[in-house]
C-alpha atoms as a PDB file:
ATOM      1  CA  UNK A   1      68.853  91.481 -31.665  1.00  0.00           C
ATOM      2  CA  UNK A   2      65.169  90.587 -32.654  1.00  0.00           C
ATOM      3  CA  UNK A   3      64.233  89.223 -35.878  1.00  0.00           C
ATOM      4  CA  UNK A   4      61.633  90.076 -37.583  1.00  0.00           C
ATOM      5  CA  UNK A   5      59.258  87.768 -39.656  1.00  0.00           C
ATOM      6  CA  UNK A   6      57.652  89.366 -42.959  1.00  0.00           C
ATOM      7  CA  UNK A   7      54.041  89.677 -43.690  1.00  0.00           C
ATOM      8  CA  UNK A   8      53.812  86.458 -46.384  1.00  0.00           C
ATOM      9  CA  UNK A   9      55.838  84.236 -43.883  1.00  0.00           C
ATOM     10  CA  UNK A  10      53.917  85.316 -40.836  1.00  0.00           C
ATOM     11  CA  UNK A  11      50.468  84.468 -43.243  1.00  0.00           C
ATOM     12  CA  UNK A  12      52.015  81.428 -44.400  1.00  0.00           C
ATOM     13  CA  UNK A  13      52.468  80.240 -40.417  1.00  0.00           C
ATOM     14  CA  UNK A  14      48.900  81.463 -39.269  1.00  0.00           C
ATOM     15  CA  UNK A  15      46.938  80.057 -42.199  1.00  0.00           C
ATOM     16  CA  UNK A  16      47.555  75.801 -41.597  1.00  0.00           C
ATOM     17  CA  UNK A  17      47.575  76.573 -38.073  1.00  0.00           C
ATOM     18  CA  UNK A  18      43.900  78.531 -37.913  1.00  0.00           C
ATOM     19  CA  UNK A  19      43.162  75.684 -40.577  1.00  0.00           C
ATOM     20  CA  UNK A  20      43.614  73.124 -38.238  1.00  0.00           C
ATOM     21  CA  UNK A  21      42.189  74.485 -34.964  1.00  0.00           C
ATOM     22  CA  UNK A  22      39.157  75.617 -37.011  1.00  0.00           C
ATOM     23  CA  UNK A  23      39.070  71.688 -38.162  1.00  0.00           C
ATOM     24  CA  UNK A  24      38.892  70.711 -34.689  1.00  0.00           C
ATOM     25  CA  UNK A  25      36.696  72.877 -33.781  1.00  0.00           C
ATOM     26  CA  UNK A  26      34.233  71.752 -36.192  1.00  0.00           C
ATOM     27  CA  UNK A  27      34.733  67.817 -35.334  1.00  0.00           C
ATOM     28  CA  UNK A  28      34.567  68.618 -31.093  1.00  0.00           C
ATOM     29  CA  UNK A  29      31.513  70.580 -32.126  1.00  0.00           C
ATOM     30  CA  UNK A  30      30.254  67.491 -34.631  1.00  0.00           C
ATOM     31  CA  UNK A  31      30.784  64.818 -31.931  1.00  0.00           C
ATOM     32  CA  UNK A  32      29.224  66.907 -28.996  1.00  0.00           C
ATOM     33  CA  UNK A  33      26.290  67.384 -31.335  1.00  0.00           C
ATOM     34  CA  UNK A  34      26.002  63.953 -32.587  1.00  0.00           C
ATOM     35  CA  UNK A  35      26.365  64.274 -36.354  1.00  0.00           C
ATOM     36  CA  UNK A  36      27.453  61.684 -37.785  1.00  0.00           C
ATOM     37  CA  UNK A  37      26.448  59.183 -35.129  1.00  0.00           C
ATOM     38  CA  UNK A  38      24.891  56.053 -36.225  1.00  0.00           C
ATOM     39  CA  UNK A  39      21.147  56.541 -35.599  1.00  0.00           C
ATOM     40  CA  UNK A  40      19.885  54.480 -32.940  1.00  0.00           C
ATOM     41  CA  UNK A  41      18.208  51.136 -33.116  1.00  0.00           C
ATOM     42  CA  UNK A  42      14.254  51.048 -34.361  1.00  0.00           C
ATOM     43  CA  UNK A  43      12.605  50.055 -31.325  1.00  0.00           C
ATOM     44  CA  UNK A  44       9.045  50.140 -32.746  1.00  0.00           C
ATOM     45  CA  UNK A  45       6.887  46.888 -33.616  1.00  0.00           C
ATOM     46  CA  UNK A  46       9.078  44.665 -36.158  1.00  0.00           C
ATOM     47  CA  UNK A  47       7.482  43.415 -39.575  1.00  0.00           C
ATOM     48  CA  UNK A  48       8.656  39.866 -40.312  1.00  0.00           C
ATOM     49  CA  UNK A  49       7.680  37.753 -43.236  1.00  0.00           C
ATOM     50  CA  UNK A  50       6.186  35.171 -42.076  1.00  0.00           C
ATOM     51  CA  UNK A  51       7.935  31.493 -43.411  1.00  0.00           C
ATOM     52  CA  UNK A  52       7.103  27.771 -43.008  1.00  0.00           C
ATOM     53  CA  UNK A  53       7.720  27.136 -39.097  1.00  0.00           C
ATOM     54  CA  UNK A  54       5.665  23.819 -38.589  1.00  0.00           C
ATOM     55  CA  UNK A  55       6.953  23.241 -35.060  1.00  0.00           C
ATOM     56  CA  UNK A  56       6.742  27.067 -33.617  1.00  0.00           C
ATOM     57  CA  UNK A  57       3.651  26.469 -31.856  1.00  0.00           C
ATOM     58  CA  UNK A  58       5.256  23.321 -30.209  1.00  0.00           C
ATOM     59  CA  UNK A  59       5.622  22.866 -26.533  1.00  0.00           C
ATOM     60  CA  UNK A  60       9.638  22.856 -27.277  1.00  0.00           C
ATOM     61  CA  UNK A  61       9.303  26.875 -28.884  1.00  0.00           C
ATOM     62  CA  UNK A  62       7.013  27.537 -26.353  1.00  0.00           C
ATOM     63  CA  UNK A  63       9.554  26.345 -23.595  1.00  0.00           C
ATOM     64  CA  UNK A  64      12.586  28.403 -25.441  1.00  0.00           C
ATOM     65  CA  UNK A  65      10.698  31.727 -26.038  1.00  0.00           C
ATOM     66  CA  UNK A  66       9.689  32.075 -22.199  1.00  0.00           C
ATOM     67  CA  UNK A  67      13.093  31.406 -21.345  1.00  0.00           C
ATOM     68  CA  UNK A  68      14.871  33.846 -23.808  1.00  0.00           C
ATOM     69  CA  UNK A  69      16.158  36.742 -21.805  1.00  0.00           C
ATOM     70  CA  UNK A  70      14.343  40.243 -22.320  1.00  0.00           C
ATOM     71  CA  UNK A  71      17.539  41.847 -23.321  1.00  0.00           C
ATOM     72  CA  UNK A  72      20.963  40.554 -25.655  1.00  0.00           C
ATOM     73  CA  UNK A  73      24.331  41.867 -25.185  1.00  0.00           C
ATOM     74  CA  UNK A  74      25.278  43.612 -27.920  1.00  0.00           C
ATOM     75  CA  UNK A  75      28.629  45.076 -28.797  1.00  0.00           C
ATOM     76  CA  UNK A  76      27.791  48.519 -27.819  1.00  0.00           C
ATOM     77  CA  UNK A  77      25.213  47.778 -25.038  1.00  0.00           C
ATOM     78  CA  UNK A  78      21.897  46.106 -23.874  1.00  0.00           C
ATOM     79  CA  UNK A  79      20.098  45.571 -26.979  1.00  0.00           C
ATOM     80  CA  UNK A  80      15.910  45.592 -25.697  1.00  0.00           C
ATOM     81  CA  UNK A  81      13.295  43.432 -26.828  1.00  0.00           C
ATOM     82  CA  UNK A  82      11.389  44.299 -29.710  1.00  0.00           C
ATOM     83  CA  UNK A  83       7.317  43.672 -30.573  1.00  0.00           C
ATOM     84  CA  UNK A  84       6.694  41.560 -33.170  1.00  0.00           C
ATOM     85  CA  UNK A  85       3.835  43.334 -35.589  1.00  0.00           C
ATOM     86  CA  UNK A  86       0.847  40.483 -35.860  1.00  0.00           C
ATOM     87  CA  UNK A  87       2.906  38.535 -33.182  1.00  0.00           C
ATOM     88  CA  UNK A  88      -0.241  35.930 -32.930  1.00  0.00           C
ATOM     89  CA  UNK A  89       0.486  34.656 -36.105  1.00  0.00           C
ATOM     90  CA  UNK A  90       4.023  34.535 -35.995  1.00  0.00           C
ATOM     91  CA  UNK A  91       4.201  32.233 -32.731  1.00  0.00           C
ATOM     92  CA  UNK A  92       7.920  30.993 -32.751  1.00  0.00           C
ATOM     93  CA  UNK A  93       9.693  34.285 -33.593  1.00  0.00           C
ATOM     94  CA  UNK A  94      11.154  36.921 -31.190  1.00  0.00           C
ATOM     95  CA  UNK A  95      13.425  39.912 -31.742  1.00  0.00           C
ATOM     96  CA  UNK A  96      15.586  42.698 -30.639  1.00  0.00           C
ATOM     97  CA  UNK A  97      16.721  46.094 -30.955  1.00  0.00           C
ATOM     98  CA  UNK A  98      19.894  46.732 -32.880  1.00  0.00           C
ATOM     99  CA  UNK A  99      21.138  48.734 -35.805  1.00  0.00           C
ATOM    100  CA  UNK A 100      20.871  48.987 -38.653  1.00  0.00           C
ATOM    101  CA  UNK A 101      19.309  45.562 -38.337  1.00  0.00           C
ATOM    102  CA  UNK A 102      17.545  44.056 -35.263  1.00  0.00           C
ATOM    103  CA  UNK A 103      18.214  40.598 -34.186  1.00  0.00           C
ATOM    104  CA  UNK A 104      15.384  37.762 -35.038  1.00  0.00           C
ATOM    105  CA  UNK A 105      15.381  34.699 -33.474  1.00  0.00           C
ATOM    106  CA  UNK A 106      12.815  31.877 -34.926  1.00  0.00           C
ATOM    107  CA  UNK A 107      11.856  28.954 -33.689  1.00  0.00           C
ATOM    108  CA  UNK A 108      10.490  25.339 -35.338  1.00  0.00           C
ATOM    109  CA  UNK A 109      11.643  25.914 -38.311  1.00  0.00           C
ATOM    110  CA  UNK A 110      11.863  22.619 -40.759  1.00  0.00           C
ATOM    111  CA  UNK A 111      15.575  21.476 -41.830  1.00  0.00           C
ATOM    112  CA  UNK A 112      17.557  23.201 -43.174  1.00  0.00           C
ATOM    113  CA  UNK A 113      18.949  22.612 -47.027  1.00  0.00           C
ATOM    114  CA  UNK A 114      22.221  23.898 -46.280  1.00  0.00           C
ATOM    115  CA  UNK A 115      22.399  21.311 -44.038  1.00  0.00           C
ATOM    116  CA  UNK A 116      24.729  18.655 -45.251  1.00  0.00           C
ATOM    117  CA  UNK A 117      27.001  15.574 -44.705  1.00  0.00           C
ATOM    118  CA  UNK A 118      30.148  18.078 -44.926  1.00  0.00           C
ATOM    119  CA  UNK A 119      28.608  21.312 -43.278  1.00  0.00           C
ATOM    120  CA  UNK A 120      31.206  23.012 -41.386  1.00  0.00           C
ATOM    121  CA  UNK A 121      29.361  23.622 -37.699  1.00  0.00           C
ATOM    122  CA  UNK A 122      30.055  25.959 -35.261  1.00  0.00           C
ATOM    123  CA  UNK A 123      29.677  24.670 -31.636  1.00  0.00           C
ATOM    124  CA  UNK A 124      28.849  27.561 -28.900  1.00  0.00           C
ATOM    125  CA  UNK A 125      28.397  26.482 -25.534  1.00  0.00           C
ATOM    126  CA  UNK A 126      27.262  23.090 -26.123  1.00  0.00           C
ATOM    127  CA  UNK A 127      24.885  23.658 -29.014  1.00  0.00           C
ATOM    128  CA  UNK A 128      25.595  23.145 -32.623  1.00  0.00           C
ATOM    129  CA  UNK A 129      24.960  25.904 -35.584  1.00  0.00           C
ATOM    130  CA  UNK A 130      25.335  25.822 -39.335  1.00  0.00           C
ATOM    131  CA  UNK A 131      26.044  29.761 -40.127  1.00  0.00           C
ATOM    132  CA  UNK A 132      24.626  30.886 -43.676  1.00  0.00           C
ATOM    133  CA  UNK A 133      25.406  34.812 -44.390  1.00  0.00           C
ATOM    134  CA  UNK A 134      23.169  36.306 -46.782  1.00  0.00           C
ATOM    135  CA  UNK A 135      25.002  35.743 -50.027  1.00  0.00           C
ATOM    136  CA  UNK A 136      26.107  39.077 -50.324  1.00  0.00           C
ATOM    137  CA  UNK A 137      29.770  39.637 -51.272  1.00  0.00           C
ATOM    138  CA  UNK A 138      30.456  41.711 -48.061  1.00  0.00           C
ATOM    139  CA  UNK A 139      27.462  39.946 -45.621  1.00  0.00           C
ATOM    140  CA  UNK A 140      25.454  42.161 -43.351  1.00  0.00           C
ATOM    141  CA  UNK A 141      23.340  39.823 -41.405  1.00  0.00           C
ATOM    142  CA  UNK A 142      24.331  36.089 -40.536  1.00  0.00           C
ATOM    143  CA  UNK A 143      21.974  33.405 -39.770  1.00  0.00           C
ATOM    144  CA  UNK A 144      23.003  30.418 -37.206  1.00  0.00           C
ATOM    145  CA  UNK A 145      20.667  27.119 -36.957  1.00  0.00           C
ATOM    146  CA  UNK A 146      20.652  25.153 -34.033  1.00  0.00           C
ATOM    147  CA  UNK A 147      21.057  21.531 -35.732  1.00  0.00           C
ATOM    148  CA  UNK A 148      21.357  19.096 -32.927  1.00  0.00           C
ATOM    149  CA  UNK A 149      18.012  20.047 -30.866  1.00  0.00           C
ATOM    150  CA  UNK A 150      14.481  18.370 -31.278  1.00  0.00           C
ATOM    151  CA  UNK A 151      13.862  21.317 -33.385  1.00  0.00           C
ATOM    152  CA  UNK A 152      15.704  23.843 -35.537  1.00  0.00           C
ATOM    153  CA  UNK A 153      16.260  27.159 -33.758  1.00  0.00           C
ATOM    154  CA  UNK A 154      17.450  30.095 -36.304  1.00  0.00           C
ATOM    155  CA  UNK A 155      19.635  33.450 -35.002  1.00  0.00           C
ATOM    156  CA  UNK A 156      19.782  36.224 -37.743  1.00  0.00           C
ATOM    157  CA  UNK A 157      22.231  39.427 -36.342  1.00  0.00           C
ATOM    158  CA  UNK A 158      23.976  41.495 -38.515  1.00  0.00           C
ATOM    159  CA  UNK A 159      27.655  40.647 -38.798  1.00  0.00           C
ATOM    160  CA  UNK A 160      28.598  43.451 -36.281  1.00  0.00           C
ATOM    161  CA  UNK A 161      26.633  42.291 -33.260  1.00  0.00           C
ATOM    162  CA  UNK A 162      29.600  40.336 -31.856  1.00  0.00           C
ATOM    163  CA  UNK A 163      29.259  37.110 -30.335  1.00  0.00           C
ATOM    164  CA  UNK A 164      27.323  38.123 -27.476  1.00  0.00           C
ATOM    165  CA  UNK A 165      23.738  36.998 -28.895  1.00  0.00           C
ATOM    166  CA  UNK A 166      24.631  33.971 -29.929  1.00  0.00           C
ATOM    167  CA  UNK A 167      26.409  32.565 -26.461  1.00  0.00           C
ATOM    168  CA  UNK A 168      23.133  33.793 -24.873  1.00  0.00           C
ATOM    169  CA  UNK A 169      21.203  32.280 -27.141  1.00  0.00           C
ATOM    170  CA  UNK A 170      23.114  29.133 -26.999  1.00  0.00           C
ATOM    171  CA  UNK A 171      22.760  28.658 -23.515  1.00  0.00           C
ATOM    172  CA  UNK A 172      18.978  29.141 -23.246  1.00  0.00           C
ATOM    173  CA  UNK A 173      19.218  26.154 -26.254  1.00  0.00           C
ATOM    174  CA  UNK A 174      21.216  24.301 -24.286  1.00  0.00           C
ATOM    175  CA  UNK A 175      19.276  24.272 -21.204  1.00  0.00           C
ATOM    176  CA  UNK A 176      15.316  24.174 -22.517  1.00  0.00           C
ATOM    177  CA  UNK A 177      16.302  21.935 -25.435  1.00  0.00           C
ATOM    178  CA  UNK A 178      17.560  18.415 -25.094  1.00  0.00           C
ATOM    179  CA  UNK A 179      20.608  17.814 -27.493  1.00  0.00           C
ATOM    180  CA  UNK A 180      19.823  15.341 -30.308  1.00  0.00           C
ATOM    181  CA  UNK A 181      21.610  13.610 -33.339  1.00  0.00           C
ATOM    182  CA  UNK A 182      22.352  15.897 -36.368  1.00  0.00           C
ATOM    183  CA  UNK A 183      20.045  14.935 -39.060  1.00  0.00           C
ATOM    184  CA  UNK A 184      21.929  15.649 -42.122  1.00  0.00           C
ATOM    185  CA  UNK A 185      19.377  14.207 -44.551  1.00  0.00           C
END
C-alpha cells in the first residue's frame, strides 16, 4: 500500500530544503570567490608621523634595524617588510605588512611617561615591555616599549597579530642590545 503525500505537504518539504541547499550554494560560491575575505595587507610605502626619537640615529638603532628580520610571523602567515615613505628622515623606524594595520617598530625613542614605579611589565624572552593599547574601549593596536635596554625600543601591532612579532622582536633586543636598569623616573 503506497501513501501518497498532498501537494501543500510535498511544497511544505521541498521549500526549507531548496532553501537551504540554495544557501549553501551561495556561501561555497562566496568563499570560492573570496567575498567577504578580509582584504589583504597594504604593502605599498607606509606614511608615519614622524615623533621625537633623539637616539634613532644612534649606533644602538643602527645595530637593531640591520638585525631585524625581513619578515614577522604573523598569525595567518609571513607578514613582509614594508617601505617607509621619506624613510631618510625617519631613521629609527621600520615596518611590516599586516591588516588592517601594519606593524611599526621605532627605535630611540625618549622615556616613556607611562613608565612608572608600579608599571606592570611584560617580560618576553629576556627583554622587558610596558604595553599601552590605544585608549580605545575595545583596543586595535598595542604598543610594547623595551624599558631595560640603553634605549627605548617601541612595537605597535594590532591586537590580532598574536605574539609572534613581539618574541621576534624580543630576541633581536635581546641580542644587539645590552640589558640595563629600568629607569622609572
Amino acid at each position: 500500500m503506497r501513501t501518497r503525500v498532498s501537494l501543500p505537504v510535498a511544497i511544505a518539504i521541498a521549500l526549507p530544503l531548496l532553501l537551504a541547499v540554495t544557501v549553501a550554494a551561495i556561501a561555497v560560491a562566496a568563499r570560492v570567490q573570496g567575498v567577504g575575505a578580509p582584504p589583504p595587507p597594504d604593502t605599498g610605502p607606509l606614511a608615519v608621523a614622524p615623533v621625537d626619537s633623539p637616539a634613532a640615529g644612534g649606533p644602538e638603532c643602527q645595530s637593531l634595524l640591520a638585525a631585524l628580520p625581513a619578515e614577522l610571523d604573523g598569525p595567518d602567515g609571513p607578514m613582509p617588510p614594508r617601505p617607509i615613505a621619506e624613510a631618510e628622515q625617519l631613521p629609527g623606524v621600520r615596518a611590516w605588512a599586516a591588516a588592517p594595520r601594519p606593524v611599526v617598530l621605532r627605535c630611540g625613542l625618549p622615556r616613556p611617561v607611562e613608565l612608572t614605579p608600579t608599571s606592570a611589565l611584560l617580560e618576553v624572552n629576556g627583554v622587558r615591555w610596558l604595553q599601552i593599547d590605544d585608549g580605545l574601549p575595545e583596543p586595535v593596536q598595542v604598543s610594547y616599549i623595551a624599558v631595560d635596554r640603553p634605549v627605548y625600543v617601541a612595537l605597535t601591532t594590532p591586537v590580532d597579530a598574536g605574539s609572534g612579532p613581539l618574541q621576534q622582536v624580543s630576541e633581536v633586543v635581546r641580542a644587539t642590545l645590552p640589558a640595563t636598569a629600568v629607569a622609572v623616573r
